[in-house]
Every structure is written in C-alpha cells, then in structure tokens.
Protein backbone atom coordinates (compact mmCIF):
# COMPACT_ATOMS: atom_id res chain seq x y z
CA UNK A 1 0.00 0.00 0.00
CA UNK A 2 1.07 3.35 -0.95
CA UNK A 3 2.18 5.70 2.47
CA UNK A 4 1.65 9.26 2.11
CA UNK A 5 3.00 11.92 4.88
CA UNK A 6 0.32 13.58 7.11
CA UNK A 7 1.32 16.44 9.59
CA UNK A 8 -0.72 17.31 12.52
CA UNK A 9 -0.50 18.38 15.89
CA UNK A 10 -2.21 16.50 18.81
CA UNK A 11 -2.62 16.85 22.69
CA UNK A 12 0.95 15.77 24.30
CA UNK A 13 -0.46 13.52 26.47
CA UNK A 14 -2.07 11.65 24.00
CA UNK A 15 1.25 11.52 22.18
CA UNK A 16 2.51 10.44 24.85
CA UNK A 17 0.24 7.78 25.59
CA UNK A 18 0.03 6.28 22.06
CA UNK A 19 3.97 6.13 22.06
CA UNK A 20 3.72 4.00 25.57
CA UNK A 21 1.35 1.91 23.83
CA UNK A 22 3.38 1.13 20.74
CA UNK A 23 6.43 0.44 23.02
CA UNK A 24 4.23 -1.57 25.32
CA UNK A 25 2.83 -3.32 22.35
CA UNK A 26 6.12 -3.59 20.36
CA UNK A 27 4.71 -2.06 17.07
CA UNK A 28 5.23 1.06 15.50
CA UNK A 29 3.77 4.50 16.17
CA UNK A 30 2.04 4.71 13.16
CA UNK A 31 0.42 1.14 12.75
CA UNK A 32 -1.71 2.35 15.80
CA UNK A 33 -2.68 5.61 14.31
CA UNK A 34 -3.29 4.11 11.52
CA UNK A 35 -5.62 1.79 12.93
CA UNK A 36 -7.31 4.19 15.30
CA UNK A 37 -7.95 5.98 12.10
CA UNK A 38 -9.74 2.81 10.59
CA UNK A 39 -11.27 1.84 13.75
CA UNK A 40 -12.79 5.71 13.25
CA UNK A 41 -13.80 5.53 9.74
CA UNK A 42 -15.48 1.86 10.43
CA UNK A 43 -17.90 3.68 13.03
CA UNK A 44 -19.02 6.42 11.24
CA UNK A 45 -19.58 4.18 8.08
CA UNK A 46 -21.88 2.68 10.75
CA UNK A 47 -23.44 4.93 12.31
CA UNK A 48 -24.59 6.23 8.84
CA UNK A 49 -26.45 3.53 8.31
C-alpha cells in the first residue's frame, strides 16, 4: 500500500500515551494511528447507516 506523509498536531499527552502503547505493544507509532484511524472511519460508516 502506498504511504503518504500527514502532519498534525495532537494533545501531548495523547502523544505520549500512544507512544507508551506502541512500546508496550512492540509495534510502530504509526500502525496504531493508523488503525485508530480505521477503527474511526469503520464507526461512522456505521453509524450512517
């Protein structure tokens, strides 16, 4: 799958909390944003319904 960059700013402690996370978890930052985003998208495409 193609990447493309996306800048944004978010609340530090959420940073923070997402990075603890993907440590705790052992994956990468961005594989959980990434699926927070789909995890997002999937329950609005719901809700729509």
């Amino acid at each position: 799958m193609a990447k493309k960059n996306l800048s944004t700013k978010i609340d530090n402690d959420l940073q923070k909390e997402i990075k603890k996370l993907a440590i705790d978890l052992e994956r990468p930052f961005n594989a959980l944003l990434e699926e927070a985003i789909q995890d997002i998208l999937k329950k609005y495409k719901k809700s729509k319904k």
